[in-house]
Protein backbone atom coordinates (compact mmCIF):
# COMPACT_ATOMS: atom_id res chain seq x y z
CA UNK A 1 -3.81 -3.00 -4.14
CA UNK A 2 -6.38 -0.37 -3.31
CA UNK A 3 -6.75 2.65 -4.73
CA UNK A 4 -5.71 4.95 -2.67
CA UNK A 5 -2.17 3.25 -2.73
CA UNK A 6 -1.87 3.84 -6.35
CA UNK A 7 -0.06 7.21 -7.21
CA UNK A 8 -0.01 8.77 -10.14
CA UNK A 9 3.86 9.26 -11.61
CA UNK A 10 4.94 6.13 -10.20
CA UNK A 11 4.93 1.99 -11.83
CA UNK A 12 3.75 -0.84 -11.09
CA UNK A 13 2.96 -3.90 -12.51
CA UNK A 14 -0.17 -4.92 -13.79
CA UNK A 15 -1.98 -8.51 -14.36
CA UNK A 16 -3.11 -8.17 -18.22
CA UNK A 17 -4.52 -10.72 -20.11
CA UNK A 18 -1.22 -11.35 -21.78
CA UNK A 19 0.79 -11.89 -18.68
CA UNK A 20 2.49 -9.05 -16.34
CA UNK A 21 3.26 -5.96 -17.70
CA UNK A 22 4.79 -2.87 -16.34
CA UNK A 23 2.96 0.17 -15.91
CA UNK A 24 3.36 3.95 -15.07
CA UNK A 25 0.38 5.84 -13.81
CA UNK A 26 -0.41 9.25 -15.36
CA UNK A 27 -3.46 10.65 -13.60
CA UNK A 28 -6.87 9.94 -11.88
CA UNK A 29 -9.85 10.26 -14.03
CA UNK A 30 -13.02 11.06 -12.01
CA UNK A 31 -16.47 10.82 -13.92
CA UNK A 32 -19.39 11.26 -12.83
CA UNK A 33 -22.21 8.50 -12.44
CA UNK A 34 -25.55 9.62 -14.00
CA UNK A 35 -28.50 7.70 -13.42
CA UNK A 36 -27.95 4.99 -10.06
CA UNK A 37 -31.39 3.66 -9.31
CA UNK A 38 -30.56 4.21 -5.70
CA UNK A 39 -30.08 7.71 -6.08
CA UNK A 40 -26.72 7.62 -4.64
CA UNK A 41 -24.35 10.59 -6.36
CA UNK A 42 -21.13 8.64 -6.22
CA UNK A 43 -18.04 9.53 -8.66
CA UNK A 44 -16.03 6.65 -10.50
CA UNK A 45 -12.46 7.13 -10.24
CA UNK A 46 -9.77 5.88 -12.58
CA UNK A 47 -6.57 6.10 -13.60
CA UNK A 48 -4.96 6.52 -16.99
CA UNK A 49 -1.74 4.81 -17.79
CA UNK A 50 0.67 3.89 -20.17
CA UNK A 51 1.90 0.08 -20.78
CA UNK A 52 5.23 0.13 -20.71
CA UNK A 53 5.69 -2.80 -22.79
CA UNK A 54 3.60 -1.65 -26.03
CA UNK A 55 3.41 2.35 -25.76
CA UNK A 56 -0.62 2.30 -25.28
CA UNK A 57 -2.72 4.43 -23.37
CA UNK A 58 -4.54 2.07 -21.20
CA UNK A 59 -7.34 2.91 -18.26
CA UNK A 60 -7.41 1.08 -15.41
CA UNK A 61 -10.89 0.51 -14.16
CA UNK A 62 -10.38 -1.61 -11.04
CA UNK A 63 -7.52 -1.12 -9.04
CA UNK A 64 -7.14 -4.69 -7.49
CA UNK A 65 -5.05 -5.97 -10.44
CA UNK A 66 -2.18 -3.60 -10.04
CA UNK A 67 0.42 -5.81 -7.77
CA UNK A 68 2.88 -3.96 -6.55
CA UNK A 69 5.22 -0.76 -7.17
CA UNK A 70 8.61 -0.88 -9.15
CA UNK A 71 11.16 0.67 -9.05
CA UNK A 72 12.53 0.20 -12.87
CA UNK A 73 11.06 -1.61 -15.37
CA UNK A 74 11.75 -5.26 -16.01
C-alpha cells in the first residue's frame, strides 16, 4: 500500500516477521529530518499502531508492508 491509503482508525493487516498480523492504525507521526547532506528539509512520516494480536504499540516505518484493510479481525 502507499501511504496515503493508510488511515488512521481503521485495520489492516500487516507482514511481521512472525507471519500476518492484524493491525489498527492510531495516528501519523511526523518528525522532522535534521541534518540531509543534500540540504533537502523533508519530514518523515509514520504511523503508530497497535498489534492486535499481542497488545503492543508498534510504529510502522514503511508503509509498503501493510496489505490490505479489514474489516474485523481474524
Amino acid at each position: 500500500m502507499k501511504k496515503s491509503e493508510i488511515v488512521p482508525g481503521k485495520k489492516y493487516l500487516f507482514k511481521h516477521s512472525s507471519g500476518v498480523v492484524p493491525i489498527l492504525v492510531l495516528r501519523e507521526v511526523v518528525r522532522p529530518s535534521y541534518g540531509r547532506w543534500d540540504g533537502a528539509n523533508r519530514d518523515r512520516h509514520h504511523f503508530l499502531a497497535k498489534n492486535l494480536k499481542t497488545g503492543r504499540q508498534i510504529e510502522l516505518k514503511s508503509a509498503v508492508k501493510v496489505i490490505r484493510e479489514v474489516s474485523e479481525v481474524l
